[in-house]
Protein backbone atom coordinates (compact mmCIF):
# COMPACT_ATOMS: atom_id res chain seq x y z
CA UNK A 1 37.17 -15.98 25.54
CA UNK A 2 34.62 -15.85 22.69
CA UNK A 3 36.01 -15.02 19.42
CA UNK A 4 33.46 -12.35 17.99
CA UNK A 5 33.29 -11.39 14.16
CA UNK A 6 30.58 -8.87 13.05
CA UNK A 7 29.64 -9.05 9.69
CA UNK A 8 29.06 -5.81 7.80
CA UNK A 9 28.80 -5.53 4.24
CA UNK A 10 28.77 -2.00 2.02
CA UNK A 11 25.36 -2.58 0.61
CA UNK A 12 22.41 -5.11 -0.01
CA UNK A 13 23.34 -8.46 -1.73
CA UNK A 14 26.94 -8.19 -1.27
CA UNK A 15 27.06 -11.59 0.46
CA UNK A 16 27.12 -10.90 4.00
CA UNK A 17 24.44 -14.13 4.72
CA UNK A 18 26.98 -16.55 2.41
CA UNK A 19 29.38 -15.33 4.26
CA UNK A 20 28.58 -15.69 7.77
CA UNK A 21 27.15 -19.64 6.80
CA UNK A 22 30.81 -20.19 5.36
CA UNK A 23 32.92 -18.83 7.78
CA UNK A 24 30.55 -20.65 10.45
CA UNK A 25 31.09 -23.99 8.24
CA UNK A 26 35.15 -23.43 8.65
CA UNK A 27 34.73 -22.89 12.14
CA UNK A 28 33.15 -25.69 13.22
CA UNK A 29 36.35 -27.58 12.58
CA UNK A 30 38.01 -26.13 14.69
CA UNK A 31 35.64 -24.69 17.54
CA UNK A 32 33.51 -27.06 19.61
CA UNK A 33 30.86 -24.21 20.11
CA UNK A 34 29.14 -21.87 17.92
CA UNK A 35 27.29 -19.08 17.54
CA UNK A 36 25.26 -17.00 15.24
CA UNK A 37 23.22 -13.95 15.99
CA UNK A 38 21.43 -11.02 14.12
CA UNK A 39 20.93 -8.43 16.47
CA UNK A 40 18.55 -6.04 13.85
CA UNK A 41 16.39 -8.57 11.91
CA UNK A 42 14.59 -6.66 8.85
CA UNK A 43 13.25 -9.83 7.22
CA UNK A 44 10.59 -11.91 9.82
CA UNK A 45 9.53 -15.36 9.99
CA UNK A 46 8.78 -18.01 12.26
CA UNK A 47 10.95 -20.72 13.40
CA UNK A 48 9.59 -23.35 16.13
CA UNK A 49 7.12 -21.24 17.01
CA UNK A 50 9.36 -17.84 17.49
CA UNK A 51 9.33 -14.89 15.49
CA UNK A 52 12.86 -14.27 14.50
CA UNK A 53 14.51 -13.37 11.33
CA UNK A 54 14.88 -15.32 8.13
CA UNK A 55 18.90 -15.62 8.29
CA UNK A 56 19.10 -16.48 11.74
CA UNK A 57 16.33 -19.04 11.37
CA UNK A 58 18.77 -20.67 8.36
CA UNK A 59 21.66 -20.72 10.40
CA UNK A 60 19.68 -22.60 12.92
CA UNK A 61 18.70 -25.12 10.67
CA UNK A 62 22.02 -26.14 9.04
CA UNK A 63 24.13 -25.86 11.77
CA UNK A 64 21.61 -27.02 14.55
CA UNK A 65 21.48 -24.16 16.91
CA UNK A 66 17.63 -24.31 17.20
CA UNK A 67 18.14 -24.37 21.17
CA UNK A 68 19.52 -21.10 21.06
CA UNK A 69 16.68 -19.74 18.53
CA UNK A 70 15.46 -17.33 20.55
CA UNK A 71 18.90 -15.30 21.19
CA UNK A 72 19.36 -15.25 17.96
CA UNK A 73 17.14 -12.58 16.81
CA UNK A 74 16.24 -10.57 19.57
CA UNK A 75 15.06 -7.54 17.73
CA UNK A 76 12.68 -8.21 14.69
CA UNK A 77 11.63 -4.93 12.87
CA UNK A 78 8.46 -4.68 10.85
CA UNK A 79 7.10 -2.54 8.03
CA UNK A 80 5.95 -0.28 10.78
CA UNK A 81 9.28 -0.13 13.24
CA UNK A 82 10.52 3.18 11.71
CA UNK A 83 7.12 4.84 12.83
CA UNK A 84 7.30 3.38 16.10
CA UNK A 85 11.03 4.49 16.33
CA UNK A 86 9.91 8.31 15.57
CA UNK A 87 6.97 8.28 17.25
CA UNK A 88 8.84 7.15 20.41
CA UNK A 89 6.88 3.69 20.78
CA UNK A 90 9.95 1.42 20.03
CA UNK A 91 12.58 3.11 22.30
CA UNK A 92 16.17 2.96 21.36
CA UNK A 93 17.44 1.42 24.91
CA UNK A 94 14.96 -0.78 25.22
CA UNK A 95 16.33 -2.40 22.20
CA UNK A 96 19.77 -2.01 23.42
CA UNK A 97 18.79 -4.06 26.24
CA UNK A 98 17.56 -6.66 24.17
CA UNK A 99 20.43 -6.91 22.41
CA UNK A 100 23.31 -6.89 24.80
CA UNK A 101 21.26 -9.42 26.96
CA UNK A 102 21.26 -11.87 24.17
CA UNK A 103 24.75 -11.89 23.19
CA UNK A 104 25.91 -11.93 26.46
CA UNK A 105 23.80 -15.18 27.11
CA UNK A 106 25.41 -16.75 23.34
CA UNK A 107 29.01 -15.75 24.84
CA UNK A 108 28.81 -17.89 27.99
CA UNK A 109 27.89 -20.88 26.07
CA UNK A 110 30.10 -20.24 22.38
CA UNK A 111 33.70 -20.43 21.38
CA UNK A 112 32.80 -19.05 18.26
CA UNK A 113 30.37 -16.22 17.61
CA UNK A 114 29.51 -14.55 14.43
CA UNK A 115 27.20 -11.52 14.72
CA UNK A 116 25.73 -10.15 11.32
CA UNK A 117 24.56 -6.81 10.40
CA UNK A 118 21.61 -5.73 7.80
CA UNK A 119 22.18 -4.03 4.70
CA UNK A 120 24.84 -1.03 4.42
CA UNK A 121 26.53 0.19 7.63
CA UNK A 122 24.22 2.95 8.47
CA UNK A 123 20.82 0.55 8.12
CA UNK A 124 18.96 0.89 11.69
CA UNK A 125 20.28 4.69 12.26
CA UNK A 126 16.60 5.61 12.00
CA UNK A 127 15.77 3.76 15.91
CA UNK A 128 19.29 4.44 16.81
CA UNK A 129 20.73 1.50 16.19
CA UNK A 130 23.41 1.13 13.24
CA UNK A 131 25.18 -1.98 12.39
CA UNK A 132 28.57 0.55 13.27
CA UNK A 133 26.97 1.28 16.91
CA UNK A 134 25.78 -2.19 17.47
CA UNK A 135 29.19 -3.42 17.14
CA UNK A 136 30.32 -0.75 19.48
CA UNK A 137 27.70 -2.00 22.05
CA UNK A 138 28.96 -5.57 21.36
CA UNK A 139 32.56 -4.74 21.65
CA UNK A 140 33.03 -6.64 17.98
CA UNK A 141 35.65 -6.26 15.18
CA UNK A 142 34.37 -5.77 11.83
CA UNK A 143 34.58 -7.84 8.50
CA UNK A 144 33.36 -6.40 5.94
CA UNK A 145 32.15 -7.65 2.81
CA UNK A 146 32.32 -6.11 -0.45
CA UNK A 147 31.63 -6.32 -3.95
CA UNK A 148 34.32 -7.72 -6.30
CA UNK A 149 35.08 -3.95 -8.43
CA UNK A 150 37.97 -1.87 -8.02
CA UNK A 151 36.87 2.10 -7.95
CA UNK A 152 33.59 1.75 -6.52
CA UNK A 153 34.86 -0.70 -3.81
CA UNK A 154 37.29 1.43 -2.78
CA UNK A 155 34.82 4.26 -2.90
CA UNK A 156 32.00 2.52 -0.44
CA UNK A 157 34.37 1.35 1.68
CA UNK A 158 35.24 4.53 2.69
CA UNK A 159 31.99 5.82 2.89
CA UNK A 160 30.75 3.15 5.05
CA UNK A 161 34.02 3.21 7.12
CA UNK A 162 33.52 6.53 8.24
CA UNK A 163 30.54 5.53 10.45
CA UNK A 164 32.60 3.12 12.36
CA UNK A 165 35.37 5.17 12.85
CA UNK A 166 32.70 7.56 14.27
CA UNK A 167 31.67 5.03 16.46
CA UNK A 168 35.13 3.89 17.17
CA UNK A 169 35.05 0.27 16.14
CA UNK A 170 37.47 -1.34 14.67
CA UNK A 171 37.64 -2.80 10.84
CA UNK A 172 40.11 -5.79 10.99
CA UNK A 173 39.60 -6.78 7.17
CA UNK A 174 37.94 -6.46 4.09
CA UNK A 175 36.74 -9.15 2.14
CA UNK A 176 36.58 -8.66 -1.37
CA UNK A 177 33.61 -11.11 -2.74
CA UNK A 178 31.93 -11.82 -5.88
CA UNK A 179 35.44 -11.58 -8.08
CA UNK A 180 35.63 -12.07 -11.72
CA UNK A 181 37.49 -15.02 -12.14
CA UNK A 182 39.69 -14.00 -14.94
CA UNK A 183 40.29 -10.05 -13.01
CA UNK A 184 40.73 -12.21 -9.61
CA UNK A 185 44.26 -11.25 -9.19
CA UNK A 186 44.46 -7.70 -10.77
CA UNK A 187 41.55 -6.82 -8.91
CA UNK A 188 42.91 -8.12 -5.38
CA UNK A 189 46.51 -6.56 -6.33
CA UNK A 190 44.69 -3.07 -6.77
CA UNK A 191 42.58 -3.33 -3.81
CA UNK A 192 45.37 -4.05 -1.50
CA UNK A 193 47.10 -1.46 -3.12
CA UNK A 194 44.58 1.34 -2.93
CA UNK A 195 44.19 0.27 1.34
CA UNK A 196 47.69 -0.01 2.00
CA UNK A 197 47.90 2.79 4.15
CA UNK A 198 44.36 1.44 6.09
CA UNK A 199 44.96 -0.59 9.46
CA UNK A 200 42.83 -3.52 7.67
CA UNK A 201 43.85 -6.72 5.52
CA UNK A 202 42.20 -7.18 2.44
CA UNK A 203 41.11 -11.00 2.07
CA UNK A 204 39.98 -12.53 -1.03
CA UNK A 205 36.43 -13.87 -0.95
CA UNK A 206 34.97 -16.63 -3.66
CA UNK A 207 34.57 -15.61 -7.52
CA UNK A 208 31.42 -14.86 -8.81
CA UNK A 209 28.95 -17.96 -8.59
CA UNK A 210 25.47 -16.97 -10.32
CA UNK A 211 24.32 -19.74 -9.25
CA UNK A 212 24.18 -18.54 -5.54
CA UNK A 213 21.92 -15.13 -6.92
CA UNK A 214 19.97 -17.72 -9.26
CA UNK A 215 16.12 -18.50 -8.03
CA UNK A 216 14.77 -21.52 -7.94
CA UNK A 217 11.12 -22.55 -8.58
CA UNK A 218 9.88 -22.52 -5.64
CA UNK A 219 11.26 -19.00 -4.97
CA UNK A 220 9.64 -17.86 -8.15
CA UNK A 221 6.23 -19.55 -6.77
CA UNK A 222 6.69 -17.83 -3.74
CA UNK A 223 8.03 -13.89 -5.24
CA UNK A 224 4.89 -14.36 -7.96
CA UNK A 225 2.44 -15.82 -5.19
CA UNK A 226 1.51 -18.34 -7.13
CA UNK A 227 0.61 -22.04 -6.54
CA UNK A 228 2.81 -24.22 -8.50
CA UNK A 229 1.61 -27.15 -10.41
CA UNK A 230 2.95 -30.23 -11.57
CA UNK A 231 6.08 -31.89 -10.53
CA UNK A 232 6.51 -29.90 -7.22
CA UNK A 233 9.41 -32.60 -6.57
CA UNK A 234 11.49 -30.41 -8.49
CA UNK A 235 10.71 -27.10 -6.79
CA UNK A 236 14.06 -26.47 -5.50
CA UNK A 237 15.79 -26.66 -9.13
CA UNK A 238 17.82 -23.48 -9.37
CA UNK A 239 16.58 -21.49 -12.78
CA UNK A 240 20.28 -20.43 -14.46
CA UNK A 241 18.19 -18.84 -17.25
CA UNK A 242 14.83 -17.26 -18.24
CA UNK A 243 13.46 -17.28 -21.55
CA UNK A 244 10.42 -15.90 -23.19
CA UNK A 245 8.33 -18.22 -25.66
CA UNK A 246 7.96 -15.55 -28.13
CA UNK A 247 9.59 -17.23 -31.23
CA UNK A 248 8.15 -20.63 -33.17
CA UNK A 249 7.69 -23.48 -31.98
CA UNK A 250 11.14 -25.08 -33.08
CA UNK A 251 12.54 -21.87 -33.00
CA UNK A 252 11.98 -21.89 -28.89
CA UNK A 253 13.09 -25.78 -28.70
CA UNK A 254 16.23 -24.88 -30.51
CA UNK A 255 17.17 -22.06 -27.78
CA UNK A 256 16.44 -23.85 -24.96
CA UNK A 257 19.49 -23.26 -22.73
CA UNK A 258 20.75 -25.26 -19.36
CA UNK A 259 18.08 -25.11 -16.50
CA UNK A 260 15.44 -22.95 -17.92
CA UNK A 261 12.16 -21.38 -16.87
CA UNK A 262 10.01 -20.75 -19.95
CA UNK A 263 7.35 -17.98 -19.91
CA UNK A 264 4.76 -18.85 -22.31
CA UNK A 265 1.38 -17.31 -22.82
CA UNK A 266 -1.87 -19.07 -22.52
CA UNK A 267 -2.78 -19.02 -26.13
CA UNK A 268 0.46 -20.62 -27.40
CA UNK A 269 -0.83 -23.94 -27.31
CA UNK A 270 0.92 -25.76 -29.95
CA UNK A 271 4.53 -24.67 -27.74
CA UNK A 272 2.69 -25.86 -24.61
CA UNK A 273 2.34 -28.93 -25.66
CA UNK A 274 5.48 -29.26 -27.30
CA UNK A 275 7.41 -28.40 -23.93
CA UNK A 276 5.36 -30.66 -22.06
CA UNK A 277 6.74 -33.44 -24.40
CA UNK A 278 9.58 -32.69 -24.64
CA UNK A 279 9.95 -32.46 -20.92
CA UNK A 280 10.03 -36.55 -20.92
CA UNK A 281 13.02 -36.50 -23.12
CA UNK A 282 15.85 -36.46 -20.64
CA UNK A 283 18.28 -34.46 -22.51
CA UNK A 284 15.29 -31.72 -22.62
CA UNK A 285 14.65 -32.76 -19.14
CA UNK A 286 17.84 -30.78 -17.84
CA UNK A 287 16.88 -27.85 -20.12
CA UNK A 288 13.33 -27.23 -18.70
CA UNK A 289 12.54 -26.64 -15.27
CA UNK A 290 9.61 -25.58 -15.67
CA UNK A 291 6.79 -22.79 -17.26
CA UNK A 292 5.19 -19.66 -16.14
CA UNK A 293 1.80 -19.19 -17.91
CA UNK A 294 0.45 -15.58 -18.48
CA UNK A 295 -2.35 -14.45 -20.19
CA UNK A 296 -6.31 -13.26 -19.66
CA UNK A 297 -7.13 -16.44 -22.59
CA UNK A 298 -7.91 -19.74 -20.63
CA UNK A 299 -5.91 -22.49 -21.46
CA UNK A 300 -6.95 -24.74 -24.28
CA UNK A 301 -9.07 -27.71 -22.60
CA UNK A 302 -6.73 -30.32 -24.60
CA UNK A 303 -3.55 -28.23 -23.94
CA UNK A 304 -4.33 -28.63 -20.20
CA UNK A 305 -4.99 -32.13 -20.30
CA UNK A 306 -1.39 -32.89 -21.73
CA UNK A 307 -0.42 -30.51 -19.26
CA UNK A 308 -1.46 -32.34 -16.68
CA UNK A 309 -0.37 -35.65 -17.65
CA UNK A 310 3.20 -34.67 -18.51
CA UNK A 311 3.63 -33.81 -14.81
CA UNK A 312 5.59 -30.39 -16.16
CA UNK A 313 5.70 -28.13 -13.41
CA UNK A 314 3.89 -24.70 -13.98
CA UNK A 315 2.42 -21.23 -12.40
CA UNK A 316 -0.30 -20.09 -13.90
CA UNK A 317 -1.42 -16.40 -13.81
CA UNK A 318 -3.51 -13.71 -15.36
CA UNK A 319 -2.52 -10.89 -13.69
CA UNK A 320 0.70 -10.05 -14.78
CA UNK A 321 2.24 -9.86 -18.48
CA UNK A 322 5.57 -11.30 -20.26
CA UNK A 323 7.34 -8.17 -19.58
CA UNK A 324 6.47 -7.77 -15.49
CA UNK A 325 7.21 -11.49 -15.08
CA UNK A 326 10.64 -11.39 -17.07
CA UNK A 327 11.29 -7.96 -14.96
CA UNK A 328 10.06 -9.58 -11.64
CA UNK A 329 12.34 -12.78 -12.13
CA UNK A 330 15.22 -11.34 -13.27
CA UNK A 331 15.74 -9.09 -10.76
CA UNK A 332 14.95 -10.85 -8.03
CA UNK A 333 17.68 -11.60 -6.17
CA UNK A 334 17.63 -14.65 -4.36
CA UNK A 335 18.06 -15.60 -0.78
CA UNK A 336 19.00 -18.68 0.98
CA UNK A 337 17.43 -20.69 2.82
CA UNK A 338 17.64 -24.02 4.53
CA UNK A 339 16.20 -25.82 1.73
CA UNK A 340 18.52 -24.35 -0.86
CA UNK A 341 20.56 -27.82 -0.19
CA UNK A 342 22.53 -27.68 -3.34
CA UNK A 343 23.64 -24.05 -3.40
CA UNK A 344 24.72 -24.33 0.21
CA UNK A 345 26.80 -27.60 -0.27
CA UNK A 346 28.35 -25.28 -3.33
CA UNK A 347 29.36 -22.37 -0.60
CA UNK A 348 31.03 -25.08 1.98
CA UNK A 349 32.81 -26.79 -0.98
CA UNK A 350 34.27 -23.30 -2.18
CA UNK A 351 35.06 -22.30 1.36
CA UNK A 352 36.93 -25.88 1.79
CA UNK A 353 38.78 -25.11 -1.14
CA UNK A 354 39.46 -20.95 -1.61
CA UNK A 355 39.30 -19.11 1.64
CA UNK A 356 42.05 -19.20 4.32
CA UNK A 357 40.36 -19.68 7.45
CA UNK A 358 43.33 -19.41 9.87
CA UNK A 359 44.55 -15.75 8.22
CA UNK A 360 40.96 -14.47 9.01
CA UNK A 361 41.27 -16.40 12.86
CA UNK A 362 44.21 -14.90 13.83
CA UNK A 363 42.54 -11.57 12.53
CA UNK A 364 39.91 -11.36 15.03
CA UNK A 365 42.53 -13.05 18.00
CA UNK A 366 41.93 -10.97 20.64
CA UNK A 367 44.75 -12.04 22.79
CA UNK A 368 47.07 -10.80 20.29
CA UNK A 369 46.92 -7.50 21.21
CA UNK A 370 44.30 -6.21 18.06
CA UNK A 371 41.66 -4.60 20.76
């Protein structure tokens, strides 16, 4: 019998995607066949041809389950779903259909099947179809993920637990992710203490890793919609810091931190230059990952020569000031994808060294006697 897991989570960019690629990465060891499926797909792209959504497109990637692509996604919303919803032109049981058809066709063939919601619990009430009532339909226990606090954990997991006792599924555990390392075990004591009376466990998930949320250049390219220049070999360095090239010359060399994207405007050319020297300097190498280049002013014609020749990768853009690019970059949260090579390597390393796989198993065991 297939072991199902449906991942919920009690907002947005709690870790519900890390999660699912982690727990699929454990699995594998131990399960000959797997399975990954997102029944509501809010975020589309195209994968061999198929229109299918962005996380189940990754999971096909790095753990090869492109034959089962199409399965994997069988309802992709769009901007204009909700109308359609409302208006009666996407109808609820049509989508039902959809659904239960493809995860009935992944449980003939998998051992192992993890099924992941979108966003909150109640995302997808508006056509009828929220992550608590798909897991009804898909007769799935629940995971869910949560943030790594104490108060307002407790607080949205109760809020977000209501719906699925409504819809009379069943909440096996909680997993607490994104811990401060140094609260780990206060804040996991608490927790557990707080949902002692609750029918779920309450399973530690990894410590706080900005790296994971970090962007990397070719993210930034892509959020700014921007060509980038230069040394595109280096697109998928993850940016750990941001800084703005307000400050002298020196001044800005002196405070370059670890795996930085500089923001610079087009009329400082004396700190152009000076970055794209230094960038051949290894030890500056690791510090500068690249620039973002604002400003209405063209670039000096000798500034963009050395540019150019120091291979330094850059955006250019004239559209948008130090303050929106520093507010769009920052805030940006950042999503994996199959390229992302070294952040997911980092997720399979911590899940082969700080989550308990076999606890969370026997969890979701139906033959003993959970369901």
């Amino acid at each position: 019998m297939t072991r199902k897991i449906f991942i919920a989570a009690t907002g947005q960019n709690i870790g519900k995607t890390t999660t699912s690629l982690f727990l699929l990465h454990l699995a594998r060891k131990k399960y000959d066949r797997l399975g990954f499926i997102k029944p509501l797909g809010p975020k589309p792209a195209v994968m061999n041809g198929i229109e299918v959504d962005k996380d189940a497109a990754l999971m096909a990637q790095v753990f090869g389950l492109a034959k089962d692509l199409p399965l994997m996604s069988p309802v992709v919303l769009h901007p204009d779903s909700t109308r359609k919803a409302i208006d009666g032109e996407l109808p609820a049981d049509e989508l039902q259909r959809r659904i239960l058809a493809a995860c009935a066709e992944l449980e003939k063939t998998c051992d192992f099947l993890i099924i992941e919601g979108s966003g909150h619990v109640g995302v997808g009430s508006v056509i009828g179809m929220s992550n608590a009532r798909i897991a009804r339909m898909l007769d799935a226990p629940v995971l869910m993920v949560t943030g790594g606090g104490i108060g307002n954990v407790v607080d949205s997991v109760h809020a977000n637990l209501a719906l699925f006792e409504k819809e009379g599924v069943e909440v096996r555990a909680i997993l607490a992710n994104k811990l401060i390392p140094e609260k780990r075990e206060r804040t996991l004591d608490y927790l557990r203490r707080a949902f002692a009376p609750e029918p779920f466990q309450v399973l530690s998930g990894f410590d706080y890793q900005p790296i994971l949320a970090n962007p990397t250049l070719h993210r930034v390219s892509v959020l700014l919609d921007l060509p980038l220049h230069g040394n595109t070999h280096d697109a998928r360095r993850i940016i750990n810091h941001v800084q703005i090239g307000a400050a002298s010359t020196q001044r800005v060399a002196e405070l370059l931190k670890d795996s930085s994207l500089l923001i610079v405007t087009s009329s400082r050319d004396e700190l152009l230059v000076t970055l794209a020297n230094l960038y051949h300097i290894p030890e500056y190498r690791k510090k500068i990952v690249g620039l973002v280049i604002p400003g209405i002013i063209p670039v000096g014609n000798i500034t963009q020569q050395i540019l150019d020749r120091s291979n330094i990768p850059y955006l250019r853009t004239q559209s948008h000031t130090t303050a929106e690019l520093h507010r769009l970059i920052t805030e940006d949260v950042s999503k994996l994808t199959a390229e992302d090579t070294e952040k997911i390597t980092l997720v399979q390393n911590l899940a082969d060294t700080a989550f308990d796989f076999d606890t969370l198993d026997a969890l979701f065991d139906r033959s003993a006697g959970h369901l």
